[in-house]
Structures are given as C-alpha cells and as structure tokens.
ModelCIF file with pLDDT and N, C-alpha, C, O atoms, coordinates in Angstrom:
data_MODEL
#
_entry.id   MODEL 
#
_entity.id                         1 
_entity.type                       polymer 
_entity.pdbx_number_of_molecules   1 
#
_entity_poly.entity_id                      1 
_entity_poly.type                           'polypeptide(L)' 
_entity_poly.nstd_linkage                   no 
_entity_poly.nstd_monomer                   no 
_entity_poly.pdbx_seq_one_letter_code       
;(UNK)(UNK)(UNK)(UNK)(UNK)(UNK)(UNK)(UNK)(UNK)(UNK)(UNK)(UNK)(UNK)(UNK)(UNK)(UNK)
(UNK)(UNK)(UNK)(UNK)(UNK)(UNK)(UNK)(UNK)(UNK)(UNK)(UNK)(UNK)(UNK)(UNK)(UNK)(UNK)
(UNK)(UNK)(UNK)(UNK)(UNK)(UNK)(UNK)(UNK)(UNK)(UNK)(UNK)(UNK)(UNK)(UNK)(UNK)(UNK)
;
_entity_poly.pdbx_seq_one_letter_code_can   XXXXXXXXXXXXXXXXXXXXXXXXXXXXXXXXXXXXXXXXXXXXXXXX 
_entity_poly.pdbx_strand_id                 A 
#
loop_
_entity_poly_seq.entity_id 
_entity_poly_seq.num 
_entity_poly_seq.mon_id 
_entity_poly_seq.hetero 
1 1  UNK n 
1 2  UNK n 
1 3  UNK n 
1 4  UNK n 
1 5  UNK n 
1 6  UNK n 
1 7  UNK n 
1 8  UNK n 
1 9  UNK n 
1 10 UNK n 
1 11 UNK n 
1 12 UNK n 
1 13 UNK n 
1 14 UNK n 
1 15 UNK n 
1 16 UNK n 
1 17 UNK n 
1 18 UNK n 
1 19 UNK n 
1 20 UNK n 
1 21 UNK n 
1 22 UNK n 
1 23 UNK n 
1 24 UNK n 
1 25 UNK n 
1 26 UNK n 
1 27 UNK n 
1 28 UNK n 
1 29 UNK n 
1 30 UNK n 
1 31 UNK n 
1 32 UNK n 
1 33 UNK n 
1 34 UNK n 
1 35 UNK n 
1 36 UNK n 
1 37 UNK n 
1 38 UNK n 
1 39 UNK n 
1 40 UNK n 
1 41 UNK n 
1 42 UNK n 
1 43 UNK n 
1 44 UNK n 
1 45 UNK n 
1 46 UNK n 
1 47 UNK n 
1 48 UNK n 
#
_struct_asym.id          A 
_struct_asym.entity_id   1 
#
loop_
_ma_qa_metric.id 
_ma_qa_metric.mode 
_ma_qa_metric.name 
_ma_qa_metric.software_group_id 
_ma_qa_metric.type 
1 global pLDDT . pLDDT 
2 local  pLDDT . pLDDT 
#
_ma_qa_metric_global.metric_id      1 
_ma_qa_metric_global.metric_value   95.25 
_ma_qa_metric_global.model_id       1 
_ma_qa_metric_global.ordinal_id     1 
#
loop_
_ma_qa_metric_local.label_asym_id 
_ma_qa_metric_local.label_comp_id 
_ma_qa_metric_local.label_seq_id 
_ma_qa_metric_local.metric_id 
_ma_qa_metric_local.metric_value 
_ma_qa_metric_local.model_id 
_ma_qa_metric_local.ordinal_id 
A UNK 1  2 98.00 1 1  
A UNK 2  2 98.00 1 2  
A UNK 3  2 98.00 1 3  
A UNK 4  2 97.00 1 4  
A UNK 5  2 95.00 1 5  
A UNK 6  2 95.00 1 6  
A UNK 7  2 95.00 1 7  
A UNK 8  2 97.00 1 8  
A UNK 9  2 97.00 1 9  
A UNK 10 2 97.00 1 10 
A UNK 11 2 97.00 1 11 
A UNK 12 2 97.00 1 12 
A UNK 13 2 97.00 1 13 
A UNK 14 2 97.00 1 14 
A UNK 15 2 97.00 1 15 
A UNK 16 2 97.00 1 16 
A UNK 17 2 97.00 1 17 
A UNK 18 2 97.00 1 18 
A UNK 19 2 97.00 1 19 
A UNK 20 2 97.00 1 20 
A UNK 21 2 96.00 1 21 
A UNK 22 2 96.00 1 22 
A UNK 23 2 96.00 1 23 
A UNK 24 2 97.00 1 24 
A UNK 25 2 96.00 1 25 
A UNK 26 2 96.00 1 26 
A UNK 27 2 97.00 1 27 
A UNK 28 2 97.00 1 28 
A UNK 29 2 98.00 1 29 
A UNK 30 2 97.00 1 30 
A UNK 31 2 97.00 1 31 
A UNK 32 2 97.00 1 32 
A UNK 33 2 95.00 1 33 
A UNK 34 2 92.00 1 34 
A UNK 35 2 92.00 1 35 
A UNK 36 2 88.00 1 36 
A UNK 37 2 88.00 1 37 
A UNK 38 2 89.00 1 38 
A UNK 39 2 94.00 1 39 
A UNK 40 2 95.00 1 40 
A UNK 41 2 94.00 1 41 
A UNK 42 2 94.00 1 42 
A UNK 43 2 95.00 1 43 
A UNK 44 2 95.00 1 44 
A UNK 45 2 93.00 1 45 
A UNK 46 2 91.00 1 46 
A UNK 47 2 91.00 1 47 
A UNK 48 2 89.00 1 48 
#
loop_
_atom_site.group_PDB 
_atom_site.id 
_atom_site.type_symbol 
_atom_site.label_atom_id 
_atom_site.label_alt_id 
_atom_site.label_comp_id 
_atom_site.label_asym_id 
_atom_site.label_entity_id 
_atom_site.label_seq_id 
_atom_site.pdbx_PDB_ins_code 
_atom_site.Cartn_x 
_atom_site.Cartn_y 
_atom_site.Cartn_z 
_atom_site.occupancy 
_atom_site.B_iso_or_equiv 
_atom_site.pdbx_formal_charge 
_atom_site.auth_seq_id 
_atom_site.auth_comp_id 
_atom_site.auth_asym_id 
_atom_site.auth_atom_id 
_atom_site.pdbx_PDB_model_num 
ATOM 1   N N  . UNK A 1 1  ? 141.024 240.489 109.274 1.00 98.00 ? 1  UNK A N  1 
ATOM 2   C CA . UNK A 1 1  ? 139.817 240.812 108.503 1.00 98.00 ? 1  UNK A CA 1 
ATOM 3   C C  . UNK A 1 1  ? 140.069 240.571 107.031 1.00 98.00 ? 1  UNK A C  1 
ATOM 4   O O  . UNK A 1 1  ? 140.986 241.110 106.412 1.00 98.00 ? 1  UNK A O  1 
ATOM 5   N N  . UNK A 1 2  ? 139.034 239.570 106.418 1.00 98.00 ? 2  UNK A N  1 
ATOM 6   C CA . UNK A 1 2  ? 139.375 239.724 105.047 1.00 98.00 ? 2  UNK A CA 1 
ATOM 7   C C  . UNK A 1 2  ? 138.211 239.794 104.557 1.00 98.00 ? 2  UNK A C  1 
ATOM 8   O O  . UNK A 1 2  ? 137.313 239.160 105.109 1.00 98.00 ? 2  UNK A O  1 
ATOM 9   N N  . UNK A 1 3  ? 137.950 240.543 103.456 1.00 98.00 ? 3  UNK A N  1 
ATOM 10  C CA . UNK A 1 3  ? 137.159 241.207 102.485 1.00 98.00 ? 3  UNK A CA 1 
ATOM 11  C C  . UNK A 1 3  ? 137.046 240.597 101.172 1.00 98.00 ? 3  UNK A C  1 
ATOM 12  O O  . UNK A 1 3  ? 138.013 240.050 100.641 1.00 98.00 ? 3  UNK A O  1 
ATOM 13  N N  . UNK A 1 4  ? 135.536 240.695 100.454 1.00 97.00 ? 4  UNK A N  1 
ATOM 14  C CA . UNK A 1 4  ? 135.728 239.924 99.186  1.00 97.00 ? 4  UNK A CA 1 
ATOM 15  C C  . UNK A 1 4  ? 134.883 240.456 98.669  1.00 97.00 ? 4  UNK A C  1 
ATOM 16  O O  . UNK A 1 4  ? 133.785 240.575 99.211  1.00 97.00 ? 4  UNK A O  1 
ATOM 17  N N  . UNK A 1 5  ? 135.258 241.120 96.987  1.00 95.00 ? 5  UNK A N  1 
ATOM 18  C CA . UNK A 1 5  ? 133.998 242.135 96.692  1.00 95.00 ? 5  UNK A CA 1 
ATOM 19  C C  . UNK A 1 5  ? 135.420 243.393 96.159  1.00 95.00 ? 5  UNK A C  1 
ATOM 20  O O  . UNK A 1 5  ? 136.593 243.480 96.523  1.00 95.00 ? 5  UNK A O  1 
ATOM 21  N N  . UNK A 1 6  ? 134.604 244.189 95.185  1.00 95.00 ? 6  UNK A N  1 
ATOM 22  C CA . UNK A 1 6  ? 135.516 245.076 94.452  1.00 95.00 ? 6  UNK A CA 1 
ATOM 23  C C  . UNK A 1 6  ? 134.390 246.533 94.337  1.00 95.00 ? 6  UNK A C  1 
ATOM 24  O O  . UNK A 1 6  ? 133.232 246.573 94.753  1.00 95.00 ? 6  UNK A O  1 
ATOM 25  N N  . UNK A 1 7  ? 135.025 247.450 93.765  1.00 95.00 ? 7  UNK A N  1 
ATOM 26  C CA . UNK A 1 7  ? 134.195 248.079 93.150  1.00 95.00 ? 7  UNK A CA 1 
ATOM 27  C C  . UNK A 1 7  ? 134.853 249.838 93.319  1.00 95.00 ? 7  UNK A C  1 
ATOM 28  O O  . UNK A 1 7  ? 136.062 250.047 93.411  1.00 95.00 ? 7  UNK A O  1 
ATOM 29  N N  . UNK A 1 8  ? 133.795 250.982 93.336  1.00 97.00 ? 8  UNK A N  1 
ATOM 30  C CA . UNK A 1 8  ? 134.263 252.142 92.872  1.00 97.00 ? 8  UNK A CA 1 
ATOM 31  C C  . UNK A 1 8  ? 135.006 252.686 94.062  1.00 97.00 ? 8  UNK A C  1 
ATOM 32  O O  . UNK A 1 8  ? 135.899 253.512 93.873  1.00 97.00 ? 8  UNK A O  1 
ATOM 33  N N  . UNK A 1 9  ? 134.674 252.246 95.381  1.00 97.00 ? 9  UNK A N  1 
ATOM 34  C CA . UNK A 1 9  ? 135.594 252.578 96.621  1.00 97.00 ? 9  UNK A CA 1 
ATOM 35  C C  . UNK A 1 9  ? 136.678 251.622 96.976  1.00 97.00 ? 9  UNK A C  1 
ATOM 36  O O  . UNK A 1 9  ? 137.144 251.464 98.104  1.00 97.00 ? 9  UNK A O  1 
ATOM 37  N N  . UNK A 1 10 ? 136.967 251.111 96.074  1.00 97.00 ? 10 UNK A N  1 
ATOM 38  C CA . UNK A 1 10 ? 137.965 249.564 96.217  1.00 97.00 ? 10 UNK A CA 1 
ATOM 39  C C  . UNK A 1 10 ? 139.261 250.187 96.553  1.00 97.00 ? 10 UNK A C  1 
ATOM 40  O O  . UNK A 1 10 ? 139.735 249.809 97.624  1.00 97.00 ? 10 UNK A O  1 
ATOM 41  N N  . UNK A 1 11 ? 140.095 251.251 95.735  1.00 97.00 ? 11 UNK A N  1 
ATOM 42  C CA . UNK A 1 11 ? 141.216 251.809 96.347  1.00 97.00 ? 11 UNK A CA 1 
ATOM 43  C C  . UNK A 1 11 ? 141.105 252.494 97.108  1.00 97.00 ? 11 UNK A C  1 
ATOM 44  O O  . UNK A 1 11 ? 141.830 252.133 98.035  1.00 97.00 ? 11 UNK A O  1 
ATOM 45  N N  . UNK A 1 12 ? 140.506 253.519 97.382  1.00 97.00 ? 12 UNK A N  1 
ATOM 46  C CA . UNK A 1 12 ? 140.203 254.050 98.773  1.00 97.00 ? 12 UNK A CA 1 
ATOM 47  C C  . UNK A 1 12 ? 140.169 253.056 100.202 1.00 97.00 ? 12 UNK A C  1 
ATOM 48  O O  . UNK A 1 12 ? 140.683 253.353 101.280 1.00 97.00 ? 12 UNK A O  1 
ATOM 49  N N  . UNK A 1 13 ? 139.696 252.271 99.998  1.00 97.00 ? 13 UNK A N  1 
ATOM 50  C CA . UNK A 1 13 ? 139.244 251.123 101.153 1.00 97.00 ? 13 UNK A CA 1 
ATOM 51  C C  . UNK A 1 13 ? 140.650 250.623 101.103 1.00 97.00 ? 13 UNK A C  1 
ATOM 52  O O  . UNK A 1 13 ? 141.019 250.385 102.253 1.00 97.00 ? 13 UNK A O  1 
ATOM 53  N N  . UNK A 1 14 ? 141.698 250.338 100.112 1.00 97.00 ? 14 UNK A N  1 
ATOM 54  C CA . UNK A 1 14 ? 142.682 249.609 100.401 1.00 97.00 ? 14 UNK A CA 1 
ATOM 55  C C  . UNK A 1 14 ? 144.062 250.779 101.157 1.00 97.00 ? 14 UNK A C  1 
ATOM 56  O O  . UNK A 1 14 ? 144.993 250.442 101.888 1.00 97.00 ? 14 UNK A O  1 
ATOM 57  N N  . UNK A 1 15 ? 143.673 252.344 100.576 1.00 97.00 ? 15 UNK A N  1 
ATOM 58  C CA . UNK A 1 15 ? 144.867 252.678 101.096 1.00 97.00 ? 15 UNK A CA 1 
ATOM 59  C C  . UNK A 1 15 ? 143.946 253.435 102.938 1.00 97.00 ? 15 UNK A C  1 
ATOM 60  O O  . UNK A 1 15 ? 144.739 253.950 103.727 1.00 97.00 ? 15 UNK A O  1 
ATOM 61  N N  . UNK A 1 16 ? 142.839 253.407 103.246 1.00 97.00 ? 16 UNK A N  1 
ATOM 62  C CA . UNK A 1 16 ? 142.569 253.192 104.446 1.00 97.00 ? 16 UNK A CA 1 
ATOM 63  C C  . UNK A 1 16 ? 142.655 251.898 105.261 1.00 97.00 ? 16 UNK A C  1 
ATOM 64  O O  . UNK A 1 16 ? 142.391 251.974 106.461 1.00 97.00 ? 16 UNK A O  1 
ATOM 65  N N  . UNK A 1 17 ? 143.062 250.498 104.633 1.00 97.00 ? 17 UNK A N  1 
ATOM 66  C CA . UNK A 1 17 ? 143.250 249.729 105.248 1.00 97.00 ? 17 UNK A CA 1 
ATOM 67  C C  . UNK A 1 17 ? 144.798 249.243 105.649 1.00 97.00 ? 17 UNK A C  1 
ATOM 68  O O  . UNK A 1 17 ? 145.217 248.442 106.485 1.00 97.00 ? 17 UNK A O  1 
ATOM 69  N N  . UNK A 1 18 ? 145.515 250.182 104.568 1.00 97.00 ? 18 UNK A N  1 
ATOM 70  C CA . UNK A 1 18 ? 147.164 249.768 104.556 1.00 97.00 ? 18 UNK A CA 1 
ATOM 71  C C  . UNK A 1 18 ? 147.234 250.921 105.803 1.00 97.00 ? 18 UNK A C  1 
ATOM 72  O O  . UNK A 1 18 ? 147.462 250.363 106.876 1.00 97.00 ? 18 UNK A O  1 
ATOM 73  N N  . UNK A 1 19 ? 147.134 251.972 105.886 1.00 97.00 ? 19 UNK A N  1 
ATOM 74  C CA . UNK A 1 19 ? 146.973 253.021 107.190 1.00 97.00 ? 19 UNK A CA 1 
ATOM 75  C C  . UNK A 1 19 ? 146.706 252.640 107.921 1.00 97.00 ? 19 UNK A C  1 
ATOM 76  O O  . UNK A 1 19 ? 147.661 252.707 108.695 1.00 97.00 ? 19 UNK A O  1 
ATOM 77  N N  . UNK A 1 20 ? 145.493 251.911 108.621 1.00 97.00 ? 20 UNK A N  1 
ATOM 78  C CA . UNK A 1 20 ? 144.952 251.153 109.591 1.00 97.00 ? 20 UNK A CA 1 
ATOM 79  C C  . UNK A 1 20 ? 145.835 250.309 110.279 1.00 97.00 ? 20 UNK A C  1 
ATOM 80  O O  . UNK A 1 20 ? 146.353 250.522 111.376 1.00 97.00 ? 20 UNK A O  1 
ATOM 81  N N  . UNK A 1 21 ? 146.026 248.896 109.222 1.00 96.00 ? 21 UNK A N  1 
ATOM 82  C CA . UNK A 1 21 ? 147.003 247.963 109.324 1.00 96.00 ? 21 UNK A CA 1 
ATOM 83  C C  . UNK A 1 21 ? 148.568 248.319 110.253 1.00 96.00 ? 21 UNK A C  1 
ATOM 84  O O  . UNK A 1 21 ? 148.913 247.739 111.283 1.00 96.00 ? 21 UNK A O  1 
ATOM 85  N N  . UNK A 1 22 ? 149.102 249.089 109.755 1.00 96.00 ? 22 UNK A N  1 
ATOM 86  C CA . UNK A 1 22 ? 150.377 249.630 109.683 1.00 96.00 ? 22 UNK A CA 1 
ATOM 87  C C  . UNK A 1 22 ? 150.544 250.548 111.172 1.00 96.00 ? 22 UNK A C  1 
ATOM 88  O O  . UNK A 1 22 ? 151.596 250.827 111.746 1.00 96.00 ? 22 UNK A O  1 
ATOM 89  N N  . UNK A 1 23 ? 148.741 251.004 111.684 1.00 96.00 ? 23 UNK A N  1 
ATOM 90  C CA . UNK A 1 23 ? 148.951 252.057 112.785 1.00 96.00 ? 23 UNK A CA 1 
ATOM 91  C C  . UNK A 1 23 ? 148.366 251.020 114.199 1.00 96.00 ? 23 UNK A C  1 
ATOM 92  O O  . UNK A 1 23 ? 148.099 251.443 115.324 1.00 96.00 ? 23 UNK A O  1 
ATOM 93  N N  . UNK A 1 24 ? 148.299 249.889 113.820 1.00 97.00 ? 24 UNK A N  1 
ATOM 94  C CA . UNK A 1 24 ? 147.226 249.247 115.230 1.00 97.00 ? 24 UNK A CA 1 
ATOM 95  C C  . UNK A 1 24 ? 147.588 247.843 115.244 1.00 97.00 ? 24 UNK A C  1 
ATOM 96  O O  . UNK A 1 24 ? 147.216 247.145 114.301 1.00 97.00 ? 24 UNK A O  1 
ATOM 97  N N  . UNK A 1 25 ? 148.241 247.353 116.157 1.00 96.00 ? 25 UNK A N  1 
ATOM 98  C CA . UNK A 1 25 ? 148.832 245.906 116.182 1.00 96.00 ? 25 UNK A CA 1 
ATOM 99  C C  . UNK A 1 25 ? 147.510 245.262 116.631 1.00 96.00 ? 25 UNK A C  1 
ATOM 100 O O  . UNK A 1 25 ? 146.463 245.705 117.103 1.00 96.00 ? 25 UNK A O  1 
ATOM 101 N N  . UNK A 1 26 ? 148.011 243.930 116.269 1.00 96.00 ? 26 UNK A N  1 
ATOM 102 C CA . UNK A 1 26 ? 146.899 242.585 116.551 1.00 96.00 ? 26 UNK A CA 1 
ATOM 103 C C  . UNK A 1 26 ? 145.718 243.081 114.994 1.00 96.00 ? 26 UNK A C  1 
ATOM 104 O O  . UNK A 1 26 ? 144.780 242.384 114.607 1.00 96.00 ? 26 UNK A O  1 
ATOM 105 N N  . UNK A 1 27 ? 146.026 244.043 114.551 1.00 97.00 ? 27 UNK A N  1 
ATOM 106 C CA . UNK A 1 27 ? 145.537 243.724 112.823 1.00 97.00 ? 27 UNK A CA 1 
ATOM 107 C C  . UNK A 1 27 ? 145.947 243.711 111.757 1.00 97.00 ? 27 UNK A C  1 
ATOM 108 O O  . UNK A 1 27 ? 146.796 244.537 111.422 1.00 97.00 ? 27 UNK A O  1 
ATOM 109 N N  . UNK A 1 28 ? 145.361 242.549 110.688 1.00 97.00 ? 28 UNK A N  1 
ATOM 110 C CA . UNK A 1 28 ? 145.799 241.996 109.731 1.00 97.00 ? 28 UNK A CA 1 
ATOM 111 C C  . UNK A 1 28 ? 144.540 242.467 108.825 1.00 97.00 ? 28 UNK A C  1 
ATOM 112 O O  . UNK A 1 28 ? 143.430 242.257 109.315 1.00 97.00 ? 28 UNK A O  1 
ATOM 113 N N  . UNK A 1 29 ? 144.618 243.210 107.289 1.00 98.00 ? 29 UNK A N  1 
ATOM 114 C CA . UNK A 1 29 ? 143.950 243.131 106.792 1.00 98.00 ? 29 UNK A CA 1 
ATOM 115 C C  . UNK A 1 29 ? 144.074 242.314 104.889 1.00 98.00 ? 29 UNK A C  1 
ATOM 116 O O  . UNK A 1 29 ? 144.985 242.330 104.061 1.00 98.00 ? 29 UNK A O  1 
ATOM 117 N N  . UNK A 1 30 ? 142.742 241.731 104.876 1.00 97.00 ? 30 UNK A N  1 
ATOM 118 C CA . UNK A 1 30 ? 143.245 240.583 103.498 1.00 97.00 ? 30 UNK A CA 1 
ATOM 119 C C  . UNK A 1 30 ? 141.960 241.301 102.765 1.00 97.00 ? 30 UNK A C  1 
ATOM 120 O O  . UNK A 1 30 ? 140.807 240.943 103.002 1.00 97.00 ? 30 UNK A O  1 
ATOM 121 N N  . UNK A 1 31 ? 142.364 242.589 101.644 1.00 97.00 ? 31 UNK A N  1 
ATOM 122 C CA . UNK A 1 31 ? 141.381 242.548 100.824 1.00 97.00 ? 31 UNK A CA 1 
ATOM 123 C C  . UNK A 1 31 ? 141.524 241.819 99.102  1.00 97.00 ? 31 UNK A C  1 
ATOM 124 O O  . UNK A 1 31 ? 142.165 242.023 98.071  1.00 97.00 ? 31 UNK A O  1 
ATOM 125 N N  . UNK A 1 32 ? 140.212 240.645 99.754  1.00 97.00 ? 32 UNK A N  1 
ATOM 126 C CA . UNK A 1 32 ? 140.769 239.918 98.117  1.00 97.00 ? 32 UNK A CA 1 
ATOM 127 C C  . UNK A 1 32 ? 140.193 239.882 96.593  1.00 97.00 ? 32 UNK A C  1 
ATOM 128 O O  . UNK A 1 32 ? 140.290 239.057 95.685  1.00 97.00 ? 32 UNK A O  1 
ATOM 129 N N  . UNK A 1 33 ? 139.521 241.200 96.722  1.00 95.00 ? 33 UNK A N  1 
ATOM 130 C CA . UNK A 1 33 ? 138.907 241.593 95.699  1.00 95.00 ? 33 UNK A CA 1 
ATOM 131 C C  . UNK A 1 33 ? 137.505 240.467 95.574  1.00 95.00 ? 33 UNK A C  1 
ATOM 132 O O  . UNK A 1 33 ? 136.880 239.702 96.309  1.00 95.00 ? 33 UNK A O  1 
ATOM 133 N N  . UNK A 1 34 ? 137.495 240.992 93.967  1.00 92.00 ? 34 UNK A N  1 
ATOM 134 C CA . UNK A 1 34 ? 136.182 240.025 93.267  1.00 92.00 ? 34 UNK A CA 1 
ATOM 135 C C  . UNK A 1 34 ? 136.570 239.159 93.287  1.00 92.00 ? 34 UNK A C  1 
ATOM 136 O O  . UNK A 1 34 ? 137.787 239.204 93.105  1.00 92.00 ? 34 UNK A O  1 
ATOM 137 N N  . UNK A 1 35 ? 135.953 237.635 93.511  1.00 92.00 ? 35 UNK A N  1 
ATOM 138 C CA . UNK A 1 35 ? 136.412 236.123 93.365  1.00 92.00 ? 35 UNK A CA 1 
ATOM 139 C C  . UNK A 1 35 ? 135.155 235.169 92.983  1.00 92.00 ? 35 UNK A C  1 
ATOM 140 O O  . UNK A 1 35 ? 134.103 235.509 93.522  1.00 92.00 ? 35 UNK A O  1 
ATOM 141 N N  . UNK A 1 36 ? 135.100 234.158 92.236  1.00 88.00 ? 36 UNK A N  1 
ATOM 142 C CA . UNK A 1 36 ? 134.121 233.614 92.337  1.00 88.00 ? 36 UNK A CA 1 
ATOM 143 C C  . UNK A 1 36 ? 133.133 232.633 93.164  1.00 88.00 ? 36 UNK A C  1 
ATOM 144 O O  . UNK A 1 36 ? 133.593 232.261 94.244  1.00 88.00 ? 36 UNK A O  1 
ATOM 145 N N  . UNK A 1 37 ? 132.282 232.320 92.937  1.00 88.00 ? 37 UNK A N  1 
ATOM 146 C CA . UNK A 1 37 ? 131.353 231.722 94.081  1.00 88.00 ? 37 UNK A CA 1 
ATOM 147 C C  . UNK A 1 37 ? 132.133 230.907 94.171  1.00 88.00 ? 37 UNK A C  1 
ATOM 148 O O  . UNK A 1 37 ? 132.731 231.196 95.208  1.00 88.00 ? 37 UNK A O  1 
ATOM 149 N N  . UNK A 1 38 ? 132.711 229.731 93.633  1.00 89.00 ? 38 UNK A N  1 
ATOM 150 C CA . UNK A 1 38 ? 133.145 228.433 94.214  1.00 89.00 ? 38 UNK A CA 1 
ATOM 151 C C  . UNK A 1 38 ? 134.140 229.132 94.695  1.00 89.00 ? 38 UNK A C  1 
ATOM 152 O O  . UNK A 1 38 ? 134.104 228.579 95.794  1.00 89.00 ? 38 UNK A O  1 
ATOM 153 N N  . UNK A 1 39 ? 135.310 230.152 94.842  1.00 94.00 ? 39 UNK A N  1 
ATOM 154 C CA . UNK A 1 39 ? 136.332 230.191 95.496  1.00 94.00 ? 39 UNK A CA 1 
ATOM 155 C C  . UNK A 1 39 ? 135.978 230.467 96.424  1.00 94.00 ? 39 UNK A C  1 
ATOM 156 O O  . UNK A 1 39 ? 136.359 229.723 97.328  1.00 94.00 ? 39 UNK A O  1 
ATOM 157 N N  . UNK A 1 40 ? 135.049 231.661 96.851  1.00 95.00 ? 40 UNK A N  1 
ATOM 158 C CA . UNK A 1 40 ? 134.723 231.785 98.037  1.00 95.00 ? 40 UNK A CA 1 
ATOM 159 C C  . UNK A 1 40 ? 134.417 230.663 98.546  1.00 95.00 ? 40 UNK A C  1 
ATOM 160 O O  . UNK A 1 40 ? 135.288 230.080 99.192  1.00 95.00 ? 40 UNK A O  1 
ATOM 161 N N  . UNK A 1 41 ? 133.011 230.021 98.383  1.00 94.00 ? 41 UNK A N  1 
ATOM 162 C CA . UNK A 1 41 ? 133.255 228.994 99.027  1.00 94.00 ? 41 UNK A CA 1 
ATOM 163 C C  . UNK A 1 41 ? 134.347 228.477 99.970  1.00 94.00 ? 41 UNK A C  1 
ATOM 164 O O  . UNK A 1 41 ? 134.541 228.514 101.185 1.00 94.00 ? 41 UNK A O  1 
ATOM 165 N N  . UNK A 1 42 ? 134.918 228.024 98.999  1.00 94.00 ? 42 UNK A N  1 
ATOM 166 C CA . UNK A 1 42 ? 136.142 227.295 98.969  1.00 94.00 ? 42 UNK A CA 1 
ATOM 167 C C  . UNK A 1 42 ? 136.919 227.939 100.324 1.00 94.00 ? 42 UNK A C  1 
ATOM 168 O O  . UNK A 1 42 ? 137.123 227.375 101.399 1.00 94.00 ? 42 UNK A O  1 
ATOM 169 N N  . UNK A 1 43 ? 137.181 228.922 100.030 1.00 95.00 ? 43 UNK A N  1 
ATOM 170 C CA . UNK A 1 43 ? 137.857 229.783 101.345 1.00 95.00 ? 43 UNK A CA 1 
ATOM 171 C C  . UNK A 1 43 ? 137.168 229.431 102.646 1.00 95.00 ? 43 UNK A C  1 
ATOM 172 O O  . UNK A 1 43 ? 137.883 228.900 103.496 1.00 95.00 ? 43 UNK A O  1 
ATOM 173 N N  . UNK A 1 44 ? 136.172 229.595 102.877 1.00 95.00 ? 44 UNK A N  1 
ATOM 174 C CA . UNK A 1 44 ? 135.025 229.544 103.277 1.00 95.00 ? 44 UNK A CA 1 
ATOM 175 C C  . UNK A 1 44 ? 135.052 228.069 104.582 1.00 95.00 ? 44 UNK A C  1 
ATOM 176 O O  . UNK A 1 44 ? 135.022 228.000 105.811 1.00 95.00 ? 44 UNK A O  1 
ATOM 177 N N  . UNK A 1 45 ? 135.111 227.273 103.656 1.00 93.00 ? 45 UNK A N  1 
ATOM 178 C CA . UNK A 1 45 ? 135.024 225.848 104.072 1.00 93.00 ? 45 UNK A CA 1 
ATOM 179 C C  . UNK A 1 45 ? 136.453 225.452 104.599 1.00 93.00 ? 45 UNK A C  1 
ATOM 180 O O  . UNK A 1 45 ? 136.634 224.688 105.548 1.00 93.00 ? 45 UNK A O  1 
ATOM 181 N N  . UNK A 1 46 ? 137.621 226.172 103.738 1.00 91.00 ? 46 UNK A N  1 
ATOM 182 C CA . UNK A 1 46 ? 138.840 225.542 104.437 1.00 91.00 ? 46 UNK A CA 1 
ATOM 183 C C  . UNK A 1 46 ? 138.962 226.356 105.646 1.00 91.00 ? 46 UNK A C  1 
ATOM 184 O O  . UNK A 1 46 ? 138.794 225.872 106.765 1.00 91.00 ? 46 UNK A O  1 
ATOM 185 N N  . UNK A 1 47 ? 139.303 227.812 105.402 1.00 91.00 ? 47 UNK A N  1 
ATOM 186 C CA . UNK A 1 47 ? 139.422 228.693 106.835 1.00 91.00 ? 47 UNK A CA 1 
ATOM 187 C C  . UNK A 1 47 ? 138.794 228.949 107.800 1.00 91.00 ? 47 UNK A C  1 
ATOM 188 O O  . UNK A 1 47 ? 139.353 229.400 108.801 1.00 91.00 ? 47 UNK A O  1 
ATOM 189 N N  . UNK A 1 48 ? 137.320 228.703 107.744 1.00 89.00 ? 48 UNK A N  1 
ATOM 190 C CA . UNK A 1 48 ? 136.122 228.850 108.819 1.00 89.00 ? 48 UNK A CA 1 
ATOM 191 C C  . UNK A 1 48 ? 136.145 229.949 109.571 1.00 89.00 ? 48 UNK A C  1 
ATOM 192 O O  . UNK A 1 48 ? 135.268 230.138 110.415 1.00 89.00 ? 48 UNK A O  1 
#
C-alpha cells in the first residue's frame, strides 16, 4: 500500500502503519507524503 498526501494526521497514520507493517506479513506499507502532480503521475505510469 502506498499513500500520497500529508497533513495533521500524517504521524499518527505513520506510527499506525509501522505497527501494522511490523504485526501482519504479506504487508508493505509506502507512505510518501506530499509530492507533486507530475511525480505522481510519474509513479503512476511507471508502477501501475
């Protein structure tokens, strides 16, 4: 799961996702904060 986007629950969400991560195999979590439109994109188009 990866995530894109920031804001006032941003650390909360990351240390419930390092908990998560860490307690349940077969998950991977990618939070990649704020990014801009073309990167997303970009992500977008290469990783599908």
């Amino acid at each position: 799961w990866t995530h894109f986007g920031d804001g006032p629950l941003f650390e909360e969400l990351r240390r419930q996702a390092e908990h998560a991560a860490s307690e349940t195999p077969g998950l991977t979590v990618q939070l990649a904060g704020r990014v801009t439109t073309a990167t997303l994109m970009e992500r977008y188009r290469v990783e599908h």
